[in-house]
C-alpha atoms as a PDB file:
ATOM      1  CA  UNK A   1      13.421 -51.486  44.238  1.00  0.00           C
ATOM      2  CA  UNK A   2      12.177 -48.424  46.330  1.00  0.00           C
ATOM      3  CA  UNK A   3       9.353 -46.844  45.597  1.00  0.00           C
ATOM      4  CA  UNK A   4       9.694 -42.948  44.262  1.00  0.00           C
ATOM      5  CA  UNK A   5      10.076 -40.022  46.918  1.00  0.00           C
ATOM      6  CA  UNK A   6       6.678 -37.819  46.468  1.00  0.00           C
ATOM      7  CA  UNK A   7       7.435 -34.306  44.776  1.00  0.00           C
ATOM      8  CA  UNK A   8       6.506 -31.917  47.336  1.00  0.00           C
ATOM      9  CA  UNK A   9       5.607 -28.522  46.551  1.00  0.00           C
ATOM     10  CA  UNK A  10       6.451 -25.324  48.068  1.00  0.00           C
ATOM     11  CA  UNK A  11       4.802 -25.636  50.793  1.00  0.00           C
ATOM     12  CA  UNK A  12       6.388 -28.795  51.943  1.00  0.00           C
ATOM     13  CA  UNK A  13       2.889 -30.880  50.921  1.00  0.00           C
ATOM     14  CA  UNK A  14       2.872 -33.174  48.248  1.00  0.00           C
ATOM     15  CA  UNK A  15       2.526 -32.464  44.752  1.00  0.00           C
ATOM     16  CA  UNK A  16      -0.765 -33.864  43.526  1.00  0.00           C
ATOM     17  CA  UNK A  17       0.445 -33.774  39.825  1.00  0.00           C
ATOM     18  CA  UNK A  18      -2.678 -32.734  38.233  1.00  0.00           C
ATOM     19  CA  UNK A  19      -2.107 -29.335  39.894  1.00  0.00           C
ATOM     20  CA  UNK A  20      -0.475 -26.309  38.758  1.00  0.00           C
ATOM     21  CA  UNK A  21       2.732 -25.768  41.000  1.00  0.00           C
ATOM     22  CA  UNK A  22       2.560 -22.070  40.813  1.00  0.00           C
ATOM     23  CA  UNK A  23      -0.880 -21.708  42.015  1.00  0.00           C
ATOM     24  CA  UNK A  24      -1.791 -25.454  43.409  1.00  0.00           C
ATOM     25  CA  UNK A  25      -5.540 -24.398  42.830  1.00  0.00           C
ATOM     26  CA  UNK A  26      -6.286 -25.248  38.839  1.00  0.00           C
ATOM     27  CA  UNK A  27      -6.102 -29.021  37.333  1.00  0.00           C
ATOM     28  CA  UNK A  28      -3.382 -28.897  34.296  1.00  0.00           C
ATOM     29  CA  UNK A  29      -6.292 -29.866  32.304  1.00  0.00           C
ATOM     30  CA  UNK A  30      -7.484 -26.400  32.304  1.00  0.00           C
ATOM     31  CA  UNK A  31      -3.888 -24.740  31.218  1.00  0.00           C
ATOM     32  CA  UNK A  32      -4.066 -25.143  27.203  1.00  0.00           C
ATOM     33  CA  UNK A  33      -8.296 -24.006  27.231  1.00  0.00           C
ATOM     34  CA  UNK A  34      -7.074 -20.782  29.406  1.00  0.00           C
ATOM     35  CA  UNK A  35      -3.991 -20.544  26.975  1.00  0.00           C
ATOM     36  CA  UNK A  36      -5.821 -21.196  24.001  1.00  0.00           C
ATOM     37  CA  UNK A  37      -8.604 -18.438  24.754  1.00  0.00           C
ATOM     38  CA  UNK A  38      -5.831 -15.750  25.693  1.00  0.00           C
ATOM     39  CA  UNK A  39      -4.210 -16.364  22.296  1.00  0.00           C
ATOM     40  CA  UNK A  40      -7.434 -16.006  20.521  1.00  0.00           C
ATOM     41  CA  UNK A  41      -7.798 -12.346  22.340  1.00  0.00           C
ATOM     42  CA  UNK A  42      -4.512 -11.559  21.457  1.00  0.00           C
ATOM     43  CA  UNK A  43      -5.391 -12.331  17.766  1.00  0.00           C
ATOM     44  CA  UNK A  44      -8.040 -10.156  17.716  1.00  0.00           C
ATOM     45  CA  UNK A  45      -6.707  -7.412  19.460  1.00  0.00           C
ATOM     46  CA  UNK A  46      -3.738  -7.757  16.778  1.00  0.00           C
ATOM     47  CA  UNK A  47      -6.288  -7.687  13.845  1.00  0.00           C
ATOM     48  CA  UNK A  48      -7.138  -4.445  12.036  1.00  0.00           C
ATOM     49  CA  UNK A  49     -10.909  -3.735  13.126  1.00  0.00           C
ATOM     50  CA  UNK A  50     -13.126  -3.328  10.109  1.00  0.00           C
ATOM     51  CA  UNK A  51     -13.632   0.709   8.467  1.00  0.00           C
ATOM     52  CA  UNK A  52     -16.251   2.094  10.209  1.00  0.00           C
ATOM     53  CA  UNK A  53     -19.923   2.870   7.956  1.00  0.00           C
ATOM     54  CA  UNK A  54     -21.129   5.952   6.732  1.00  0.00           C
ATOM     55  CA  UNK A  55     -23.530   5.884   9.352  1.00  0.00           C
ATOM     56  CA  UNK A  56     -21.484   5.615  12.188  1.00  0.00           C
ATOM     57  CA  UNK A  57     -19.022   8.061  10.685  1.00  0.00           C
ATOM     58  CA  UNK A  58     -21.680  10.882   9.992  1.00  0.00           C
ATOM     59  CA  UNK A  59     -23.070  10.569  13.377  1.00  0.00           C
ATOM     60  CA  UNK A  60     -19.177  11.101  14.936  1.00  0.00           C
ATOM     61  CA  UNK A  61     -18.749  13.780  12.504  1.00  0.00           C
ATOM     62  CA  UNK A  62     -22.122  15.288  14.107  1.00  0.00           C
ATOM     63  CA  UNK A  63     -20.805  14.645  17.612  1.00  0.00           C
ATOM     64  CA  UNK A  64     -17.734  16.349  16.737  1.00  0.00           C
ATOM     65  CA  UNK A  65     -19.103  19.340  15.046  1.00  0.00           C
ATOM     66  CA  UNK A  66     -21.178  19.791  18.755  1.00  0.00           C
ATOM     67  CA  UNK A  67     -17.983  19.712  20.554  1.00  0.00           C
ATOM     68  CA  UNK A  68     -16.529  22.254  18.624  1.00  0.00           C
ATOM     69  CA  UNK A  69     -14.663  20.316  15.882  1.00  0.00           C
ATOM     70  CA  UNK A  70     -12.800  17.951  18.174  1.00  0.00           C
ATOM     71  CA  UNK A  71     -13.204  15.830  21.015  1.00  0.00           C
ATOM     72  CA  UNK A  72     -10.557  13.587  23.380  1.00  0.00           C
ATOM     73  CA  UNK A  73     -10.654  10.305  21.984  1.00  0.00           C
ATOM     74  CA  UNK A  74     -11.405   9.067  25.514  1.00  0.00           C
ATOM     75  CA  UNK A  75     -14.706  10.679  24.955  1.00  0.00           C
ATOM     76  CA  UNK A  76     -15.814   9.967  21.261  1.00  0.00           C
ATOM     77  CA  UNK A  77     -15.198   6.013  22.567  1.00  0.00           C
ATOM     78  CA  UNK A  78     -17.403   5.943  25.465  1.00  0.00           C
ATOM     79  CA  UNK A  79     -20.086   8.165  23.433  1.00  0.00           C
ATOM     80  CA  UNK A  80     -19.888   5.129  20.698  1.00  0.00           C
ATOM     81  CA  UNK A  81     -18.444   1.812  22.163  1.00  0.00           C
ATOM     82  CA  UNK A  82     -16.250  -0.993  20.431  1.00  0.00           C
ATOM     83  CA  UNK A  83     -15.319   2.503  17.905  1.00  0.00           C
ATOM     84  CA  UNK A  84     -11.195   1.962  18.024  1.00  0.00           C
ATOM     85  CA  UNK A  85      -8.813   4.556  17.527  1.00  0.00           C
ATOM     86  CA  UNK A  86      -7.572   2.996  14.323  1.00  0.00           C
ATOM     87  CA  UNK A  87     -10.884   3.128  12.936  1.00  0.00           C
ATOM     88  CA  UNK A  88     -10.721   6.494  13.798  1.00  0.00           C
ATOM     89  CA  UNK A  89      -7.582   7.560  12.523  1.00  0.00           C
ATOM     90  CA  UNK A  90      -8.326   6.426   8.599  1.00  0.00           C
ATOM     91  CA  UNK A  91     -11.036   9.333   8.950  1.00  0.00           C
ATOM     92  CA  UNK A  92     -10.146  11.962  11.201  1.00  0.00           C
ATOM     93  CA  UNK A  93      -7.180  13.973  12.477  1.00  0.00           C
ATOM     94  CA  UNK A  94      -5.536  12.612  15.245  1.00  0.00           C
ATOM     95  CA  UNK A  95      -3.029  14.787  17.478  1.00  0.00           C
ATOM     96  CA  UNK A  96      -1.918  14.764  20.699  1.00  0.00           C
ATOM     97  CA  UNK A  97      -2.933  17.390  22.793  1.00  0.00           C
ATOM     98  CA  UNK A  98      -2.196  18.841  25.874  1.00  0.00           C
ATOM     99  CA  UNK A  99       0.308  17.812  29.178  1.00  0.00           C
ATOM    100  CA  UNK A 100      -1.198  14.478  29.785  1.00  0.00           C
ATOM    101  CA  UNK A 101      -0.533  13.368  25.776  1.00  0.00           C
ATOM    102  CA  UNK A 102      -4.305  12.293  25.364  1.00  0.00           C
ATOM    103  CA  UNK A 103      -5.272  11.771  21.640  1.00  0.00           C
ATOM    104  CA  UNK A 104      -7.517  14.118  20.344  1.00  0.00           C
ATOM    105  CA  UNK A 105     -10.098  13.289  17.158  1.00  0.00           C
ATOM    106  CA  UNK A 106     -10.690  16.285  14.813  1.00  0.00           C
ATOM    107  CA  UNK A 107     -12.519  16.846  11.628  1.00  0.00           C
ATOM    108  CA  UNK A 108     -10.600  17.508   8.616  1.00  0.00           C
ATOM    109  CA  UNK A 109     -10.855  20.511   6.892  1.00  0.00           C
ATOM    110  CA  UNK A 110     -12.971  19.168   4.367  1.00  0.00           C
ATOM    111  CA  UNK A 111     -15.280  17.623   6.779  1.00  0.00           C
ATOM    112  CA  UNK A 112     -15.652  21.179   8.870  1.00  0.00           C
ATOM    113  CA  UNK A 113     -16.438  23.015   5.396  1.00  0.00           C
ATOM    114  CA  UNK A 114     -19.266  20.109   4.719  1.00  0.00           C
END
């Protein structure tokens, strides 16, 4: 019997078959790690982040009352990093503001008269 024609790629080269086809430059090997880390982010991203502390909510509440009772939520999240806007939104008002649609984080009525 013959032996088997080699696979060749897209390139016209031969398929070494421990190579990705799309890329040719990664070892299959390294597919399900890559997959399985990229599902775990996914996970987490898809997970409701923990309620923020008192802590960390009386010192946005004090950033907010310096800003004049609201703030983009661009800005209250690089002021205090890892703070999500779900976290957020439990708390304080949310709205969208202006022509570009960016969030903005209020205090509550209640939180103002405090």
């Amino acid at each position: 019997s013959e032996p088997p024609l080699p696979v060749l790629n897209v390139t016209g080269r031969v398929a070494n078959p421990m190579m990705r086809q799309d890329s040719c430059s990664r070892p299959v090997a390294e597919m399900p790690a890559s997959k399985k880390r990229r599902k775990e982010k996914q996970q987490k991203q898809q997970e409701e982040p923990p309620p923020l502390n008192e802590e960390m909510l009386d010192r946005i509440r004090q950033f907010l009352e310096a800003q004049g009772g609201s703030a983009v939520l661009g800005k209250v999240t690089a002021v205090f990093p890892g703070v999500k806007k779900s976290q957020l939104e439990q708390v304080f008002r949310m709205e969208i503001s202006g022509p570009t649609g960016d969030f903005r984080v209020s205090l509550r009525q209640m939180d103002a008269l405090v």
